[in-house]
Protein backbone atom coordinates (compact mmCIF):
# COMPACT_ATOMS: atom_id res chain seq x y z
CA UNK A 1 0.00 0.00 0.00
CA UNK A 2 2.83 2.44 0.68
CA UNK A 3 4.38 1.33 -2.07
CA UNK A 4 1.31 2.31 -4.35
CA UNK A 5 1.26 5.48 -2.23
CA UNK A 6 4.64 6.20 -3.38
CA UNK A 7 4.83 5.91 -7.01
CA UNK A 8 1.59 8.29 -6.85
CA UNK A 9 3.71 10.61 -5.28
CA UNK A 10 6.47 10.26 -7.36
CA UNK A 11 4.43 10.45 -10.63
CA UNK A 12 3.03 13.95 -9.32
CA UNK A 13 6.12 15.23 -8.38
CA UNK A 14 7.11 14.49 -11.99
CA UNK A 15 3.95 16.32 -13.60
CA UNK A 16 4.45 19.06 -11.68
CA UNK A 17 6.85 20.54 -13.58
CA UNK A 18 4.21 20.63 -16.38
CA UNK A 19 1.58 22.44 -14.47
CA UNK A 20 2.40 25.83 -15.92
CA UNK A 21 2.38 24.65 -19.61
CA UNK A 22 -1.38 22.73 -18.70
CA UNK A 23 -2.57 25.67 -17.16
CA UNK A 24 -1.81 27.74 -20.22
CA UNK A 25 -3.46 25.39 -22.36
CA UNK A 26 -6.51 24.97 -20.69
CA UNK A 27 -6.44 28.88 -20.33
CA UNK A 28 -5.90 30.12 -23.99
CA UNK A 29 -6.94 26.65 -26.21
CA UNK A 30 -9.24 24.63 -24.45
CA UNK A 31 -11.01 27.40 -22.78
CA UNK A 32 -11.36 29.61 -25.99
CA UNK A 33 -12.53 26.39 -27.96
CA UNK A 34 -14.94 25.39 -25.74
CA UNK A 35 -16.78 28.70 -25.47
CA UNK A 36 -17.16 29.09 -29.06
CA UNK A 37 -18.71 25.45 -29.37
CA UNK A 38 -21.34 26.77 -26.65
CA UNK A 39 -21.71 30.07 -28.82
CA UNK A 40 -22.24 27.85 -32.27
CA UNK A 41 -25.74 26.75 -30.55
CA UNK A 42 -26.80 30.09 -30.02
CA UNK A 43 -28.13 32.83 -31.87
CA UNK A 44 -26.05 34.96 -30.59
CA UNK A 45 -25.43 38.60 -32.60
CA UNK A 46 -23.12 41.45 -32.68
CA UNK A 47 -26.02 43.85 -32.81
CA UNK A 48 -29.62 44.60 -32.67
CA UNK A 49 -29.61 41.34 -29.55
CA UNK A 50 -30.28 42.20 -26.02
CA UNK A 51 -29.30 38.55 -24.73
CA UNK A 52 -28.76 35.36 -27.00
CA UNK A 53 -30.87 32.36 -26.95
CA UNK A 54 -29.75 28.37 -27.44
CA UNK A 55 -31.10 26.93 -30.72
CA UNK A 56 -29.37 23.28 -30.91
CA UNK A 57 -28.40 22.41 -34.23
CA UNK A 58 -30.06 24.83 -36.08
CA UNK A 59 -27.17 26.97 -37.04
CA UNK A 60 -25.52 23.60 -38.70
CA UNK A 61 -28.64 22.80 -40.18
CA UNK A 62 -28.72 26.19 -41.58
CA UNK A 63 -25.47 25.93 -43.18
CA UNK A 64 -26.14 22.87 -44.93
CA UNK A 65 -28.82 24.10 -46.39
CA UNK A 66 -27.08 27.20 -47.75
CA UNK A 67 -25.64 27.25 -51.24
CA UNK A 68 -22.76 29.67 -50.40
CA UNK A 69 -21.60 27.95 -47.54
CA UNK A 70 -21.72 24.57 -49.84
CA UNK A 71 -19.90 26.54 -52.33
CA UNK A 72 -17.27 27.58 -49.54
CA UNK A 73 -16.88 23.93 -48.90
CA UNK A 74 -16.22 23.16 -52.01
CA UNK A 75 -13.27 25.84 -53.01
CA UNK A 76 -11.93 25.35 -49.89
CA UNK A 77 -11.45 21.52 -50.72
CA UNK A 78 -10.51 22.82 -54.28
CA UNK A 79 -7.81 25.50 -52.72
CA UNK A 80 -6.10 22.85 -50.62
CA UNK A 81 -5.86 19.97 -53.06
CA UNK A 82 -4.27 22.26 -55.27
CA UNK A 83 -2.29 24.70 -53.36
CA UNK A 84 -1.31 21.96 -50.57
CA UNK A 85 -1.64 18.84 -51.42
CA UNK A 86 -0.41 19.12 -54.66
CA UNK A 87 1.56 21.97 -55.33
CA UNK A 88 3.40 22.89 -52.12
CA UNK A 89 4.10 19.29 -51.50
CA UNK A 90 4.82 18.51 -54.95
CA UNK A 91 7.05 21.33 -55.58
CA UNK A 92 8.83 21.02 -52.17
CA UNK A 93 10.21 17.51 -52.98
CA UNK A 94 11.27 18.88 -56.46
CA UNK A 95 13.44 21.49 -55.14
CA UNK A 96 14.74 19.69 -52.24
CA UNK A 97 15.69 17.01 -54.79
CA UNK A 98 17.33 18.94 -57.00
CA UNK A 99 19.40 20.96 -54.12
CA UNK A 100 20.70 18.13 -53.51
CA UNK A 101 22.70 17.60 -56.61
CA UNK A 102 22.69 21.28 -57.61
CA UNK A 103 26.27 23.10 -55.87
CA UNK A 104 26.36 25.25 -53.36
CA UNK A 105 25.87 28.18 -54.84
CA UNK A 106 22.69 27.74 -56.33
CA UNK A 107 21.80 25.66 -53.61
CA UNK A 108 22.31 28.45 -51.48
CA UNK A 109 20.39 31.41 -53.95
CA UNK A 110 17.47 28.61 -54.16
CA UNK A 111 17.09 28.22 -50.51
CA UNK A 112 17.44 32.25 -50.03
CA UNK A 113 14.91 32.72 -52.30
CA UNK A 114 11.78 30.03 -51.64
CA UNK A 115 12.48 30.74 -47.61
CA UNK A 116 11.91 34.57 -48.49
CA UNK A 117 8.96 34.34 -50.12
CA UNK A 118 7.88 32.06 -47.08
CA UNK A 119 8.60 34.39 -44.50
CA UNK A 120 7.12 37.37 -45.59
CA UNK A 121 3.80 38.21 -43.89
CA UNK A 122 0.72 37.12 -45.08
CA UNK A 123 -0.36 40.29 -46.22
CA UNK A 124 2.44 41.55 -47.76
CA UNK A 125 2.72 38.64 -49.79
CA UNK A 126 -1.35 38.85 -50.65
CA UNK A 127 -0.19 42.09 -51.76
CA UNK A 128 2.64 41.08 -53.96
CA UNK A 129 0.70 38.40 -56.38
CA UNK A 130 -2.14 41.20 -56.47
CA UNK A 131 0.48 43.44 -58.11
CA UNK A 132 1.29 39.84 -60.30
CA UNK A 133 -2.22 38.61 -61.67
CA UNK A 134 -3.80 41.85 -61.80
CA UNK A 135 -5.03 43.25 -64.98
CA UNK A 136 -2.13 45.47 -65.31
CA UNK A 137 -0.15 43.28 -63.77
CA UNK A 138 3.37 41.75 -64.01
CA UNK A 139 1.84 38.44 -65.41
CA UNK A 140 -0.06 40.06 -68.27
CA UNK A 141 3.28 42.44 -69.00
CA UNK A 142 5.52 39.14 -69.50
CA UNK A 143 2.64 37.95 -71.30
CA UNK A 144 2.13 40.93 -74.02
CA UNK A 145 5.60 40.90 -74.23
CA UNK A 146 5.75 37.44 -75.43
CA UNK A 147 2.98 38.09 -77.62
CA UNK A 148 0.23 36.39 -76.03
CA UNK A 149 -2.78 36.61 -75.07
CA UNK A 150 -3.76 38.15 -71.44
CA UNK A 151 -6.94 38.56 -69.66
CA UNK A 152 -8.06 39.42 -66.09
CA UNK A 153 -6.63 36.53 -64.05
CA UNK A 154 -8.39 37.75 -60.55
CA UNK A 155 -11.16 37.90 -62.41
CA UNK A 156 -11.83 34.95 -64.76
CA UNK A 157 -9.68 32.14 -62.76
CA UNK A 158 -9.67 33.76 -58.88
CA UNK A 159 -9.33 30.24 -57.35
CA UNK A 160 -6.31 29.09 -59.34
CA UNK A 161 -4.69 32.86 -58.82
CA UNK A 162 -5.38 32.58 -55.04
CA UNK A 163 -3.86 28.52 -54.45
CA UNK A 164 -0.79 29.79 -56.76
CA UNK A 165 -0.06 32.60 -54.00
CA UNK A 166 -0.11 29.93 -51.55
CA UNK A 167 1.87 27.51 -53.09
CA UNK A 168 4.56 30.43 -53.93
CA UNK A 169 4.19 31.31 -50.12
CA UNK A 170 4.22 27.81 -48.66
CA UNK A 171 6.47 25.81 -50.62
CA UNK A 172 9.65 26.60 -48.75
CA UNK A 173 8.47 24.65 -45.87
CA UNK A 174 7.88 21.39 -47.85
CA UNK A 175 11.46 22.07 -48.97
CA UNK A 176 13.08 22.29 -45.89
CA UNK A 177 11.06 19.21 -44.73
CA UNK A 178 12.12 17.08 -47.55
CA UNK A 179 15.41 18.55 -47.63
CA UNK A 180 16.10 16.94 -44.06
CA UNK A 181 14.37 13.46 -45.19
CA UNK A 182 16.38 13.50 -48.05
CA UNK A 183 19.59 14.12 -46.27
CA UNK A 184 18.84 11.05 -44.05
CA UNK A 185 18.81 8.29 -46.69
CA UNK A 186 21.93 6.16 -46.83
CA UNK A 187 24.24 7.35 -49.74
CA UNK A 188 24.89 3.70 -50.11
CA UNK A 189 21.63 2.95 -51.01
CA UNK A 190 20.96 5.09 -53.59
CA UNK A 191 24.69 4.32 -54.80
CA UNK A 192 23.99 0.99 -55.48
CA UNK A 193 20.62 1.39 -56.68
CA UNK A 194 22.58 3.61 -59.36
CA UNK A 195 25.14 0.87 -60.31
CA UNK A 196 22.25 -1.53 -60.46
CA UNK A 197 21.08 0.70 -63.24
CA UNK A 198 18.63 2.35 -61.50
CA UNK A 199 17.23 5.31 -63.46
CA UNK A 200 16.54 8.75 -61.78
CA UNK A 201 12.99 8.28 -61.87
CA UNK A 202 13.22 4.53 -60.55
CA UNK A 203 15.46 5.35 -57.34
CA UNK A 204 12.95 8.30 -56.47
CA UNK A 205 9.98 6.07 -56.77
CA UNK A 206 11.45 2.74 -55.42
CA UNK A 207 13.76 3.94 -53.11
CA UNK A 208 13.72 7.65 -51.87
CA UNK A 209 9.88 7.91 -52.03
CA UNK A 210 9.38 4.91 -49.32
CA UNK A 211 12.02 5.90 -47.29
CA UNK A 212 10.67 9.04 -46.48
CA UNK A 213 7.08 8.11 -46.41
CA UNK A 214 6.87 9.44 -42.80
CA UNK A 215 8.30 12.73 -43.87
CA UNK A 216 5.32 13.20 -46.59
CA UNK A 217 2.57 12.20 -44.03
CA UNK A 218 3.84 15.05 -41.54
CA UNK A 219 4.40 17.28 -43.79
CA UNK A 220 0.70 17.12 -45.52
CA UNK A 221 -0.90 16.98 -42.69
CA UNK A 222 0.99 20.25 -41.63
CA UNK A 223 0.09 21.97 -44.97
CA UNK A 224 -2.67 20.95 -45.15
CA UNK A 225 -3.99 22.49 -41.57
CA UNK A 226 -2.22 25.16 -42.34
CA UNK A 227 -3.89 25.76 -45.54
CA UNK A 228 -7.11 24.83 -44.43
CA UNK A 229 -6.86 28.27 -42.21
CA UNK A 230 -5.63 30.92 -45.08
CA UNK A 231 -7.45 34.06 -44.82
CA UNK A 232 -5.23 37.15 -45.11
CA UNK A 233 -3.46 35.71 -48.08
CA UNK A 234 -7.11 35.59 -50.06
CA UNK A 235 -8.49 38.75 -48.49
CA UNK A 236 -5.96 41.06 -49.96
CA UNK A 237 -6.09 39.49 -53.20
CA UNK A 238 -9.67 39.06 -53.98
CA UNK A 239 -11.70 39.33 -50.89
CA UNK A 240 -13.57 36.25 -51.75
CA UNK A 241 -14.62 37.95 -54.89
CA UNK A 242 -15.70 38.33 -57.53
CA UNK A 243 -19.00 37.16 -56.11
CA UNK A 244 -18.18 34.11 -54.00
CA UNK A 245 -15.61 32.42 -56.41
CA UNK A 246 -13.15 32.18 -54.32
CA UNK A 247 -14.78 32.55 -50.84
CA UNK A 248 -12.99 29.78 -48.84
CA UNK A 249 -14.43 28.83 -45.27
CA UNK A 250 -12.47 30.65 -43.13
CA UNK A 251 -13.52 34.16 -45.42
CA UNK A 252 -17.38 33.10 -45.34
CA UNK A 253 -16.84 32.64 -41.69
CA UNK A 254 -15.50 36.46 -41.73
CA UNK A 255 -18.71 37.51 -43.78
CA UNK A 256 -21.30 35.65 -41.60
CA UNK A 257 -19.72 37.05 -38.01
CA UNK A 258 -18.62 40.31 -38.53
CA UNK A 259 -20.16 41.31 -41.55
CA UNK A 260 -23.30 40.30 -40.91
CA UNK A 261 -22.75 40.19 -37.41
CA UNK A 262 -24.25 36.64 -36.92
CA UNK A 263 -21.35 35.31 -34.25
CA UNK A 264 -23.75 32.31 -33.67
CA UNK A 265 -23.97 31.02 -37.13
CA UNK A 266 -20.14 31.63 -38.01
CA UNK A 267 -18.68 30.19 -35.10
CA UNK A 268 -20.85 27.36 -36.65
CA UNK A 269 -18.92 27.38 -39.75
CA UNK A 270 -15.29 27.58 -37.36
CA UNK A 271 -16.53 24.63 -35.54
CA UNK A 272 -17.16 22.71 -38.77
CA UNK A 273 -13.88 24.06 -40.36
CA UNK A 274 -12.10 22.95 -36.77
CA UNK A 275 -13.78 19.31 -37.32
CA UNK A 276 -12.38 19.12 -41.01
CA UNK A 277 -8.83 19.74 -39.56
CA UNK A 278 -9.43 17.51 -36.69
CA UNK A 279 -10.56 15.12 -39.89
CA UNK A 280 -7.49 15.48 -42.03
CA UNK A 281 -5.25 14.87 -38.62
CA UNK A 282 -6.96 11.70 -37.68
CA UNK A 283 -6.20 10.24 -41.04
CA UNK A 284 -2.92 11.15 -41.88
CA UNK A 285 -1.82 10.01 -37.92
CA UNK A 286 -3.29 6.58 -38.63
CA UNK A 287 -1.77 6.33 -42.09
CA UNK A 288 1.62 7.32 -40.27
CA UNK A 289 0.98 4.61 -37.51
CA UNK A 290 0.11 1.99 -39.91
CA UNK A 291 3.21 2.90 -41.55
CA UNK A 292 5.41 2.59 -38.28
């Protein structure tokens, strides 16, 4: 019994180093998270509301029965499977890959450059590929100079402008991610895979692909949440516009809460948006721990 006693005490002695750090957490994430679940069952309003009422589910049942918050669904799926999925991650490996047998130099200029574009603030760089796809632009300029045809690319593709701006901004973390994996693999490996005669494309896909299979999972499921949350970079380009064609979730939770001032319904949407994440994590941590 004092035995038992004593390994209780010894455990909390151990944990309470990590009071603090639970104490924050609980404070400024669970806390935060948990009121605006009780708020997403309310009615609650920014104006014209003396008190708020509870109303169950009908805020969710609300939104699936609106058309623009189905179309926000849907180019918010759209803007990560292209931006994240496929383009940062895609583009990532290629330039980590080709760093590798690149020299220094360029290696070094590359690196400089992608990590740049990655650090900048989300605004600023909103504001940059503004000044690129706009009519006047510096796309349509390199365009009529090459004699071809231009056209309003905020206008007429707004989606595809707005998940190229993230994959410019983003792609410097896939780098650095796969840059890391890729520096892990056994030169001897890919060495004899090469006198084996192994093409280029063989060893990536038979060799350097499964090898860093956990680096991939991570580092979609980070871009991916990461993604899923974009708002500045959209806002300053095309505010969602024109009409809702490129109104992700996280800018027609903007509209519903502070532009119509309905906090109840879009801290509806954010809950939903927060259970899509949650989603995305579940499955890429149990395709990583059936990979372990």
């Amino acid at each position: 019994m004092k035995a038992g006693r004593g390994g209780v005490r010894r455990s909390l002695t151990r944990a309470l180093p990590l009071t603090p750090s639970l104490v924050l957490l609980l404070l400024f994430l669970a806390g935060p998270i948990a009121y605006c679940a009780y708020i997403a069952f309310t009615d609650l309003q920014l104006t014209g509301q003396a008190r708020s009422s509870f109303v169950g589910f009908d805020n969710f049942t609300a939104a699936f029965r609106d058309d623009a918050f189905l179309n926000a669904v849907w180019l918010t799926l759209v803007f990560t499977v292209l931006s994240s999925l496929i383009g940062q991650n895609t583009l990532g490996l290629a330039l980590a890959a080709l760093m590798q047998r690149a020299s220094k130099t360029v290696r070094t200029v590359t690196g400089a450059v992608v990590v740049c574009a990655w650090v900048l603030p989300e605004v600023v760089a909103g504001f940059l590929l503004y000044a690129f796809f706009r009519r006047e632009g510096t796309l349509n300029a390199i365009l009529g100079w090459l004699h071809l045809p231009t056209q309003n690319w905020l206008f007429t593709l707004p989606i595809l402008a707005v998940s190229f701006a993230n994959v410019w901004r983003g792609t410097a973390f896939s780098m650095l991610v796969y840059s890391a994996a890729l520096g892990e693999i056994p030169k001897e490996i890919t060495e004899a895979a090469e006198m084996d005669g192994a093409g280029g494309w063989r060893r990536m896909w038979h060799i350097t692909l499964p090898m860093i299979r956990r680096s991939i999972g991570t580092n979609l499921m980070l871009n991916t949440l990461q993604t899923l949350s974009v708002f500045g970079l959209i806002w300053v380009m095309t505010r969602g516009g024109p009409g809702n064609r490129s109104q992700t979730l996280p800018l027609f939770m903007y509209e519903q809460a502070f532009q119509k001032s309905m906090i109840g319904y879009g801290t509806a949407v954010a809950l939903l948006l927060l259970v899509v994440g949650s989603l995305f994590s579940l499955v890429y941590m149990r395709l990583l721990r059936s990979e372990a």
